[in-house]
N, C-alpha and C. Protein backbone atom coordinates (compact mmCIF):
# COMPACT_ATOMS: atom_id res chain seq x y z
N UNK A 1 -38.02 11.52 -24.75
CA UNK A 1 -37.43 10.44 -23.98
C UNK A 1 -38.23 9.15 -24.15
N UNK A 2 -39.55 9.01 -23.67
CA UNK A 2 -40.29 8.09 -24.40
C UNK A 2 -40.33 7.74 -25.46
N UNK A 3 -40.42 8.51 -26.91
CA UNK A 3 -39.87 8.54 -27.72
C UNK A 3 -38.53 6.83 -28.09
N UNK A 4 -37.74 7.62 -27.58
CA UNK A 4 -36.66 7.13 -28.19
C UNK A 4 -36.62 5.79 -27.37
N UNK A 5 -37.50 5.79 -25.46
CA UNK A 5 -37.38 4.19 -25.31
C UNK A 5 -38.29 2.74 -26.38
N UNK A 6 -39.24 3.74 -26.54
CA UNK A 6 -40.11 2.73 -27.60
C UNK A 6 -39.28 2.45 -28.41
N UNK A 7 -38.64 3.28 -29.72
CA UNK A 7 -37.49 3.03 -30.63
C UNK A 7 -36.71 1.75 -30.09
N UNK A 8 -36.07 2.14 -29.10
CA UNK A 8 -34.94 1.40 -28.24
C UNK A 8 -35.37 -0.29 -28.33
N UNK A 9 -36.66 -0.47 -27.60
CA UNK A 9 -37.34 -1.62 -27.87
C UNK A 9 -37.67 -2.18 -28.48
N UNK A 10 -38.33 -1.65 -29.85
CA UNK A 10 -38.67 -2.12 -31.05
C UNK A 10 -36.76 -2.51 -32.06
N UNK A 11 -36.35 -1.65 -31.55
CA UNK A 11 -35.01 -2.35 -32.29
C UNK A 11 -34.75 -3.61 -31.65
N UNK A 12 -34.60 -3.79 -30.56
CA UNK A 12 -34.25 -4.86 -29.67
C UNK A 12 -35.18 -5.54 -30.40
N UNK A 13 -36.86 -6.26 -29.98
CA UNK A 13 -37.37 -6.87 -30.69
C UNK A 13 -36.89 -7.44 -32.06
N UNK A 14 -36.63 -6.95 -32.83
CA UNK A 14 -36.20 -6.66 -34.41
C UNK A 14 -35.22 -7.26 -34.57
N UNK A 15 -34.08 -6.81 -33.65
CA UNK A 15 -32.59 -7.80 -33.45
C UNK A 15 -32.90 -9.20 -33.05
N UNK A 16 -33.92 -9.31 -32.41
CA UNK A 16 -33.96 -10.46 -31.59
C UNK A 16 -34.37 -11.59 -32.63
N UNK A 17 -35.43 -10.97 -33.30
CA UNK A 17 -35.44 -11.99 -33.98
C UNK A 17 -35.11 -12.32 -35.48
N UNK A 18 -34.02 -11.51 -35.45
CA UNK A 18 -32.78 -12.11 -36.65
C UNK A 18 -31.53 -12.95 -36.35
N UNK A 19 -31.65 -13.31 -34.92
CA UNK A 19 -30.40 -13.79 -34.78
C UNK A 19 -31.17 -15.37 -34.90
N UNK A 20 -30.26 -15.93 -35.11
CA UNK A 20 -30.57 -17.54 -35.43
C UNK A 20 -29.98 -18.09 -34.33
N UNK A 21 -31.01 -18.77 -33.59
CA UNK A 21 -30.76 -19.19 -32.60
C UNK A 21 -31.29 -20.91 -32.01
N UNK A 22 -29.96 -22.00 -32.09
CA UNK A 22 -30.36 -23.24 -32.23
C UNK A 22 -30.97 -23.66 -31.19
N UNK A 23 -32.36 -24.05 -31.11
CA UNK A 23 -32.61 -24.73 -29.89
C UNK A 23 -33.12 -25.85 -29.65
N UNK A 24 -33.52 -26.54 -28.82
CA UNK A 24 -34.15 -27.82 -29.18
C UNK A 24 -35.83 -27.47 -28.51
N UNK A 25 -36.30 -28.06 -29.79
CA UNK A 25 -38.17 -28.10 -29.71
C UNK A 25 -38.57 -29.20 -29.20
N UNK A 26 -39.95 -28.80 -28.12
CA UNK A 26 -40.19 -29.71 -27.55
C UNK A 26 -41.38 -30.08 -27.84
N UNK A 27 -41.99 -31.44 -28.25
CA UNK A 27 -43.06 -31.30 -28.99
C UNK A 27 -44.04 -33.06 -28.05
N UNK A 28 -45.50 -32.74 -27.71
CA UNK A 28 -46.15 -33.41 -27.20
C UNK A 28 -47.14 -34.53 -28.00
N UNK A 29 -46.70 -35.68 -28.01
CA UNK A 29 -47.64 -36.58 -29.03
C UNK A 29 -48.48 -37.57 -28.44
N UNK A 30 -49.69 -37.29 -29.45
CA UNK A 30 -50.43 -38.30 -28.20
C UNK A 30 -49.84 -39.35 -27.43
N UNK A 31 -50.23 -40.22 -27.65
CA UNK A 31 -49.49 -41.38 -26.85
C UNK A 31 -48.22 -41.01 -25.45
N UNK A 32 -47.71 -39.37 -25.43
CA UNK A 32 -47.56 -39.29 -24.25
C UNK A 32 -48.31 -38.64 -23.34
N UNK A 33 -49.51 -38.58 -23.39
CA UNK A 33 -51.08 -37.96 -22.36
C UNK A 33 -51.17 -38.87 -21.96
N UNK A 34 -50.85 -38.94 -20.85
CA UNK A 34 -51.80 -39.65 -19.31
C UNK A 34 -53.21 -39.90 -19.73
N UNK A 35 -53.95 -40.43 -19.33
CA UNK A 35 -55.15 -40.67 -19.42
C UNK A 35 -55.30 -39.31 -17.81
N UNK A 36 -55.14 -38.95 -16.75
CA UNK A 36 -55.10 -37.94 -15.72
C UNK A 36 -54.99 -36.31 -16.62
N UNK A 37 -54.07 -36.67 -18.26
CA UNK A 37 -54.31 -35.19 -18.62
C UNK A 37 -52.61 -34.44 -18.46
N UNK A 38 -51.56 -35.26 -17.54
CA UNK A 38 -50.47 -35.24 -17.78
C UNK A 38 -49.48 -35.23 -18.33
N UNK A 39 -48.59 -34.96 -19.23
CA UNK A 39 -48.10 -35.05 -19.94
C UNK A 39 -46.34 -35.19 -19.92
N UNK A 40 -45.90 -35.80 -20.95
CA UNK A 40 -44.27 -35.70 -21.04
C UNK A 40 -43.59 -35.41 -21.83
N UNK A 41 -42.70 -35.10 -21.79
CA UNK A 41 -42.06 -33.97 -23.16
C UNK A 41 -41.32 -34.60 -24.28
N UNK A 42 -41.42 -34.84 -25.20
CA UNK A 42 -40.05 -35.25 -25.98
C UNK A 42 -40.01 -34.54 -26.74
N UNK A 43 -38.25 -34.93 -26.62
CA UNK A 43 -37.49 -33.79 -27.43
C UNK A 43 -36.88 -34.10 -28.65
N UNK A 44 -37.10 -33.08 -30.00
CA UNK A 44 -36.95 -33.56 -30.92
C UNK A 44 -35.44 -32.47 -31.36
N UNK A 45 -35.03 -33.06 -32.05
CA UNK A 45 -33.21 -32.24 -32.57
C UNK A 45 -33.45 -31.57 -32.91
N UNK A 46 -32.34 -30.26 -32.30
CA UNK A 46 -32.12 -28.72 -32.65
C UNK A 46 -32.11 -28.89 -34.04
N UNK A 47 -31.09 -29.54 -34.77
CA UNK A 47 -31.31 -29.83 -36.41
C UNK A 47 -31.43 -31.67 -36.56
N UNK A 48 -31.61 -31.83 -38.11
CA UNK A 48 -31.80 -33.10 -38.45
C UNK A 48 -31.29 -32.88 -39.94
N UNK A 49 -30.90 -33.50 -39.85
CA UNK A 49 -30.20 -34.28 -41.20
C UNK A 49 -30.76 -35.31 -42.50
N UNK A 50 -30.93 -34.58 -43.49
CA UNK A 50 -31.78 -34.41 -44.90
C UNK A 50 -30.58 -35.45 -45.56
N UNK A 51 -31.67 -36.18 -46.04
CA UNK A 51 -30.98 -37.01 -47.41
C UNK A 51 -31.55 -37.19 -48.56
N UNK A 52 -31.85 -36.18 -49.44
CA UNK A 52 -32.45 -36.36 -50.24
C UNK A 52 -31.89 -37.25 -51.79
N UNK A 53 -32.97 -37.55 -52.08
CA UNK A 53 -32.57 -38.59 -53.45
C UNK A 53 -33.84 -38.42 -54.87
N UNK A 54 -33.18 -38.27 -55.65
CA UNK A 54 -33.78 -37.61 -57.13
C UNK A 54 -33.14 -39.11 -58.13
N UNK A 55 -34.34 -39.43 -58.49
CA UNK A 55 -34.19 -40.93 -59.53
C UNK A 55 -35.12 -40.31 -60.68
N UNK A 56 -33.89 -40.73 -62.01
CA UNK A 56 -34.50 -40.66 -63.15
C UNK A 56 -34.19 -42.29 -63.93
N UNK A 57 -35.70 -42.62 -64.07
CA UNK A 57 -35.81 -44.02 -64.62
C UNK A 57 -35.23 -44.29 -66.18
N UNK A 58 -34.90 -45.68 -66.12
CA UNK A 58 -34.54 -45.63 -67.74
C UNK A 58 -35.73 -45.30 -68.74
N UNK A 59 -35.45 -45.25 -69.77
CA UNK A 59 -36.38 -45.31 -70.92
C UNK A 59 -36.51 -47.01 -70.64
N UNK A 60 -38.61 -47.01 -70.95
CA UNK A 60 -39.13 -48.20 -71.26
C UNK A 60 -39.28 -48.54 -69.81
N UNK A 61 -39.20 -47.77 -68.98
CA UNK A 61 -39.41 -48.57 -67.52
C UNK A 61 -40.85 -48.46 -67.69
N UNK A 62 -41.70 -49.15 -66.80
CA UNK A 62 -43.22 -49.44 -66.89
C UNK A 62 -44.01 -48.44 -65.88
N UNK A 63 -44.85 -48.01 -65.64
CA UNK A 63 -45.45 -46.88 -64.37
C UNK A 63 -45.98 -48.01 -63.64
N UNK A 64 -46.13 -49.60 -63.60
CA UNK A 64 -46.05 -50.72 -63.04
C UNK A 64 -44.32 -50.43 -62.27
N UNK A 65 -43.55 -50.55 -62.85
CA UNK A 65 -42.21 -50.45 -62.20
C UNK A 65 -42.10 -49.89 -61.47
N UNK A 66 -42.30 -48.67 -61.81
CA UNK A 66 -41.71 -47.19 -60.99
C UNK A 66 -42.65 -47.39 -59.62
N UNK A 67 -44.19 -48.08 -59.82
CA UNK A 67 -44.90 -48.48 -58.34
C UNK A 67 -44.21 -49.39 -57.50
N UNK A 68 -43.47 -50.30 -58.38
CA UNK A 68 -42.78 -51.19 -57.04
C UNK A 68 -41.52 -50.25 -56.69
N UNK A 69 -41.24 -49.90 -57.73
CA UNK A 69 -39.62 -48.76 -56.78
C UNK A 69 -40.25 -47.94 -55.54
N UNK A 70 -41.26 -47.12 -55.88
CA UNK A 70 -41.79 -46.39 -54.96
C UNK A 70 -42.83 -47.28 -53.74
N UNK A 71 -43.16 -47.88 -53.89
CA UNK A 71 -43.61 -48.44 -52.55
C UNK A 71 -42.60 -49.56 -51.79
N UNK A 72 -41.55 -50.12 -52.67
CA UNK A 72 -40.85 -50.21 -51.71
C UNK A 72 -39.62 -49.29 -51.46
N UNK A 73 -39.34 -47.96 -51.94
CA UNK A 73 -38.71 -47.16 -50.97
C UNK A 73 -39.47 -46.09 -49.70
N UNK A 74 -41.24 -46.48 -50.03
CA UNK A 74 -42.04 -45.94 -49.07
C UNK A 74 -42.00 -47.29 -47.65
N UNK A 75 -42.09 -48.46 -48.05
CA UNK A 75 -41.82 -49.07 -46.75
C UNK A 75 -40.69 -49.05 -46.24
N UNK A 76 -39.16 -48.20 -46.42
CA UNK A 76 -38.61 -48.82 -45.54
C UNK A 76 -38.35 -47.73 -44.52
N UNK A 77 -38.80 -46.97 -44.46
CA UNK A 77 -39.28 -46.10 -42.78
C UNK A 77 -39.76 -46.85 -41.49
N UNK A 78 -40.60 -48.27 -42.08
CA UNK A 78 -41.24 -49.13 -41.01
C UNK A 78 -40.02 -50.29 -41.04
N UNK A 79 -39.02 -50.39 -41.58
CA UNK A 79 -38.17 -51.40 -41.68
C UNK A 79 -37.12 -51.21 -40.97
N UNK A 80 -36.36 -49.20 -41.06
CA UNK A 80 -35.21 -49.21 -40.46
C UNK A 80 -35.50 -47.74 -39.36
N UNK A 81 -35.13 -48.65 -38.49
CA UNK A 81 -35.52 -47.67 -37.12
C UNK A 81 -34.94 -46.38 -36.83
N UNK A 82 -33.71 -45.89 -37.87
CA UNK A 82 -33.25 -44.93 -37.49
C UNK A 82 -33.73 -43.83 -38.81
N UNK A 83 -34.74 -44.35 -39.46
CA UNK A 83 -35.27 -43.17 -40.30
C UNK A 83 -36.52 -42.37 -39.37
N UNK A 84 -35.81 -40.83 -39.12
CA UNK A 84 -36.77 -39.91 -38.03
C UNK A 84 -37.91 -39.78 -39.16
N UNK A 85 -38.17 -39.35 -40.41
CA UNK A 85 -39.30 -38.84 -40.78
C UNK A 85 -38.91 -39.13 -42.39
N UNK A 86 -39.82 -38.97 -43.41
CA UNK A 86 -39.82 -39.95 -44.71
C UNK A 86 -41.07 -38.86 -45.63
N UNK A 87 -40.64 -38.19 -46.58
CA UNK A 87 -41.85 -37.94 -47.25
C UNK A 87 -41.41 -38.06 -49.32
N UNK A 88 -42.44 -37.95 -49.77
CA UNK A 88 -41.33 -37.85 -51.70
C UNK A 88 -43.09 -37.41 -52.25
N UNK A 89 -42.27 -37.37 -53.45
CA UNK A 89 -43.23 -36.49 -53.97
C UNK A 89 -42.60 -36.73 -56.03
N UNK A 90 -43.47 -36.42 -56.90
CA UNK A 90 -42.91 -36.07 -58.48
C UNK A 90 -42.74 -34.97 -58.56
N UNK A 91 -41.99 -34.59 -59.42
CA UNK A 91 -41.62 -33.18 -60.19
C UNK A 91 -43.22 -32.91 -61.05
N UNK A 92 -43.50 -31.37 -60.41
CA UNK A 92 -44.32 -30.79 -61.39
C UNK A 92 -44.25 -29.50 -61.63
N UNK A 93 -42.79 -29.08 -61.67
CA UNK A 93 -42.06 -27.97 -61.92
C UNK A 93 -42.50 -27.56 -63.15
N UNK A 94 -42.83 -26.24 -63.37
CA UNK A 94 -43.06 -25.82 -64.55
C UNK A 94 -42.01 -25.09 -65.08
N UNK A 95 -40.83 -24.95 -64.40
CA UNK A 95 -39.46 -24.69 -64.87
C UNK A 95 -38.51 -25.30 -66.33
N UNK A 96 -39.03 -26.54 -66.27
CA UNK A 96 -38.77 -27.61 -67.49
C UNK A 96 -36.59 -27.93 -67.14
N UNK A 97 -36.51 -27.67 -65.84
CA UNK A 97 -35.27 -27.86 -65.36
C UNK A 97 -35.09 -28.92 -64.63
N UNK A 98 -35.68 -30.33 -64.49
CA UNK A 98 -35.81 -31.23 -63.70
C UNK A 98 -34.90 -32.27 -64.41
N UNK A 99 -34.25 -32.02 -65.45
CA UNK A 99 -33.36 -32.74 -66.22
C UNK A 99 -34.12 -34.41 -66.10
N UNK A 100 -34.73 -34.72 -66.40
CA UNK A 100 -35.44 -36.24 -66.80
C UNK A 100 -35.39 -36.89 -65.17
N UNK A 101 -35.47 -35.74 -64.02
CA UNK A 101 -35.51 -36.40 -62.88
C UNK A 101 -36.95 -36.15 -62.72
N UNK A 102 -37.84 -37.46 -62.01
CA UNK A 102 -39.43 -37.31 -61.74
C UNK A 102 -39.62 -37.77 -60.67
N UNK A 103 -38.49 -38.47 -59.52
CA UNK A 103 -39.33 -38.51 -58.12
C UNK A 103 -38.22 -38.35 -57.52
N UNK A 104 -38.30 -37.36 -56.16
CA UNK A 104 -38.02 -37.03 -55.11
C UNK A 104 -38.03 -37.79 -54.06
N UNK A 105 -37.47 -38.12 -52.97
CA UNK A 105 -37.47 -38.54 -51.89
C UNK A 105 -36.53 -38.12 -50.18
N UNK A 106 -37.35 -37.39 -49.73
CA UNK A 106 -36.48 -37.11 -48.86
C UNK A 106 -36.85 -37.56 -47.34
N UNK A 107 -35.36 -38.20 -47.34
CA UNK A 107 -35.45 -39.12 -45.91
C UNK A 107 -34.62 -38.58 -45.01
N UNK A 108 -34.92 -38.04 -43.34
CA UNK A 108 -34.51 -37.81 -42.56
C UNK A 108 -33.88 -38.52 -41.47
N UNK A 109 -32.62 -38.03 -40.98
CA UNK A 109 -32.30 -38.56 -39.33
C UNK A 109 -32.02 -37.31 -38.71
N UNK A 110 -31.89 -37.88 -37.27
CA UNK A 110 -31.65 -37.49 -36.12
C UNK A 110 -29.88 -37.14 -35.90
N UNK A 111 -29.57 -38.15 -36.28
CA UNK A 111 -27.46 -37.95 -36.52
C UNK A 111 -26.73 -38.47 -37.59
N UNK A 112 -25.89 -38.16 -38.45
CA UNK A 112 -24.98 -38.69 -38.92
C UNK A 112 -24.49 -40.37 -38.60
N UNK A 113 -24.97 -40.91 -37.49
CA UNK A 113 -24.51 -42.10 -36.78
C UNK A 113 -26.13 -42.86 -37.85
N UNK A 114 -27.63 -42.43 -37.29
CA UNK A 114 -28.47 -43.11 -37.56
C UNK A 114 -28.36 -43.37 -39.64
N UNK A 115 -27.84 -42.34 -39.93
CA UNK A 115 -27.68 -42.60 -41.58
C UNK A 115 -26.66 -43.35 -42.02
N UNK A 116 -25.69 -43.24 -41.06
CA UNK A 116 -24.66 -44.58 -41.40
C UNK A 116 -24.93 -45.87 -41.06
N UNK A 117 -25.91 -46.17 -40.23
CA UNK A 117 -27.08 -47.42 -40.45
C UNK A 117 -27.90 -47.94 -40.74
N UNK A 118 -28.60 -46.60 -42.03
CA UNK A 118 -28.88 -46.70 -42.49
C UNK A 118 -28.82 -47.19 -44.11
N UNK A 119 -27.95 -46.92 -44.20
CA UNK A 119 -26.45 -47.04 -45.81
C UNK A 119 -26.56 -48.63 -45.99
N UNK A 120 -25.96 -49.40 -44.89
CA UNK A 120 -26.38 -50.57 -45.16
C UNK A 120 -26.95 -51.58 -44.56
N UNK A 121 -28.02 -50.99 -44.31
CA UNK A 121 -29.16 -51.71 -43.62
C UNK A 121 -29.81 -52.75 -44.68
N UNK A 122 -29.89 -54.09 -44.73
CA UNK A 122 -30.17 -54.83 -45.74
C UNK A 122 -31.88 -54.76 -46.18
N UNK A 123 -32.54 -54.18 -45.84
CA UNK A 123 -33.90 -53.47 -46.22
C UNK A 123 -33.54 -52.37 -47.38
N UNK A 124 -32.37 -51.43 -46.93
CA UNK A 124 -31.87 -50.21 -48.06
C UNK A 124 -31.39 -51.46 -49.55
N UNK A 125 -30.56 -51.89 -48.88
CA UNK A 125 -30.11 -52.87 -50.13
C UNK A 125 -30.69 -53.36 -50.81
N UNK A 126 -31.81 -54.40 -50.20
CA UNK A 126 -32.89 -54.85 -50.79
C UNK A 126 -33.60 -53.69 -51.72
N UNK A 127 -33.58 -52.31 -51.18
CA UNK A 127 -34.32 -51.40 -52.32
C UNK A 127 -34.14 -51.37 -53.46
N UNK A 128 -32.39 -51.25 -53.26
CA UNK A 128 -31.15 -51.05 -54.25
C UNK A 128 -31.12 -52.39 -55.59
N UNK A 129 -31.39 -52.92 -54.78
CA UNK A 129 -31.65 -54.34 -55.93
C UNK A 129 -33.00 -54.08 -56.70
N UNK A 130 -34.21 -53.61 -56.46
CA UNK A 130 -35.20 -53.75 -57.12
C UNK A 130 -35.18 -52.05 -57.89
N UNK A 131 -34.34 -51.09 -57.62
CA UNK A 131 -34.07 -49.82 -58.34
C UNK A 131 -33.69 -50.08 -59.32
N UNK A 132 -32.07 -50.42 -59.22
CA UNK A 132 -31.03 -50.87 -60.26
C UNK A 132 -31.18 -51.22 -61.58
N UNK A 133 -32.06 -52.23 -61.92
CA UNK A 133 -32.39 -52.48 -63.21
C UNK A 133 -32.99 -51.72 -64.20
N UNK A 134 -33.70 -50.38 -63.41
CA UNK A 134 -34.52 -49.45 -63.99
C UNK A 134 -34.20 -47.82 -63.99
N UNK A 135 -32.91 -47.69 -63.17
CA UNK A 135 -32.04 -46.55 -62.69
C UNK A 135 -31.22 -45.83 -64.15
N UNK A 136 -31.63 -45.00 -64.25
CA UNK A 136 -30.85 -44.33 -65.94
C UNK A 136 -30.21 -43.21 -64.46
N UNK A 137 -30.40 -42.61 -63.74
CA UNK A 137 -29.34 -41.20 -63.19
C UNK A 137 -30.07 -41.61 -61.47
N UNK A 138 -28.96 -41.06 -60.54
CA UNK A 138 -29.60 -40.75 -59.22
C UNK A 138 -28.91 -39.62 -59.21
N UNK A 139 -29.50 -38.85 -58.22
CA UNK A 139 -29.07 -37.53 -57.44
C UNK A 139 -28.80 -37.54 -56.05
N UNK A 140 -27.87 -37.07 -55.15
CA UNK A 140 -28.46 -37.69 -53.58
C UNK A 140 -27.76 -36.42 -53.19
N UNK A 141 -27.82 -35.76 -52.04
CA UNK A 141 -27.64 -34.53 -51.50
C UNK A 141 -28.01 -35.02 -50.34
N UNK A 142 -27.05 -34.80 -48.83
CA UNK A 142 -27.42 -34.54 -47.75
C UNK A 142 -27.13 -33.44 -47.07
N UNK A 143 -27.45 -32.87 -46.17
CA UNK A 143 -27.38 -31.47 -45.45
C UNK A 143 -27.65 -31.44 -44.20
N UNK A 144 -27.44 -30.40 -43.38
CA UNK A 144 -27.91 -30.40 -41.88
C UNK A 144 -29.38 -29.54 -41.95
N UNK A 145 -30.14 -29.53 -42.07
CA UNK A 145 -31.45 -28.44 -41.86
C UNK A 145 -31.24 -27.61 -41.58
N UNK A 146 -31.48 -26.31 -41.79
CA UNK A 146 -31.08 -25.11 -40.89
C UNK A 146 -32.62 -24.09 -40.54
C-alpha cells in the first residue's frame, strides 16, 4: 500500500511537470529596493515576442561598414522605448549552413502592439537607410517564445 502511494506521487510529480503551464514571472530589480529593504514586484510577460533578423552583406562591404550597421542597430534599444530586451551575435557555426548570413540580431517585445511601433519608428528607418546600401539578403522571423 505504501508502495504504490509513493508510485502514485512520483507520477503526479512527473505529470506535473510536463504540462506547460503559462504564467507570468515575477522578477525584482534593483532600483525597486527600498533603501528599508522593501521591495516591489514587476511583472514581466507570460511570453514575449522574438524578432529576429539575419543580414548578409554585399560583397566589398568594408568590416568599417558592417561597424556602423552594427552599432547603429545596437543603439536603437536606447532610442525606441518599446524594445523589451536586444542581444546579436556572428555566425560561428561549424555547420557551413549559414548561407553567406554572418550577423544575427534578435530584438524583443512585450506585444505585437510595441513591434508595430516599432516598424516605423524613424530611429528603425534611420537604420534602414544606413543598411541598404550594403544589404546583399535579410532574413527576419518573428515568433511568440514558448
Amino acid at each position: 500500500m505504501a508502495r504504490r502511494l509513493v508510485y502514485l506521487v512520483v507520477a503526479a510529480i512527473l505529470l506535473t511537470g510536463c504540462v506547460n503551464v503559462q504564467k507570468e514571472t515575477k522578477v525584482i530589480t534593483s532600483d525597486q529596493v527600498s533603501p528599508a529593504g522593501a521591495t516591489k514586484l514587476a511583472k514581466e510577460p507570460a511570453q514575449v515576442l522574438r524578432h529576429v533578423v539575419l543580414l548578409k552583406f554585399k560583397d566589398g562591404t568594408t568590416a568599417e561598414q558592417v561597424r556602423e550597421i552594427v552599432n547603429a542597430f545596437c543603439a536603437l534599444p536606447s532610442k525606441v522605448d518599446t524594445i523589451h530586451d536586444f542581444e546579436w551575435g556572428t555566425d560561428i557555426s561549424v555547420e557551413n549552413l549559414s548561407q553567406g548570413f554572418t550577423h544575427c540580431f534578435l530584438v524583443t517585445f512585450k506585444s505585437e502592439a510595441d513591434r508595430a511601433k516599432y516598424l516605423p519608428h524613424p530611429d528603425h528607418k534611420e537604420f534602414g537607410r544606413i543598411l541598404e546600401p550594403h544589404l546583399d539578403k535579410v532574413l527576419v522571423v518573428d515568433y511568440w517564445a514558448k
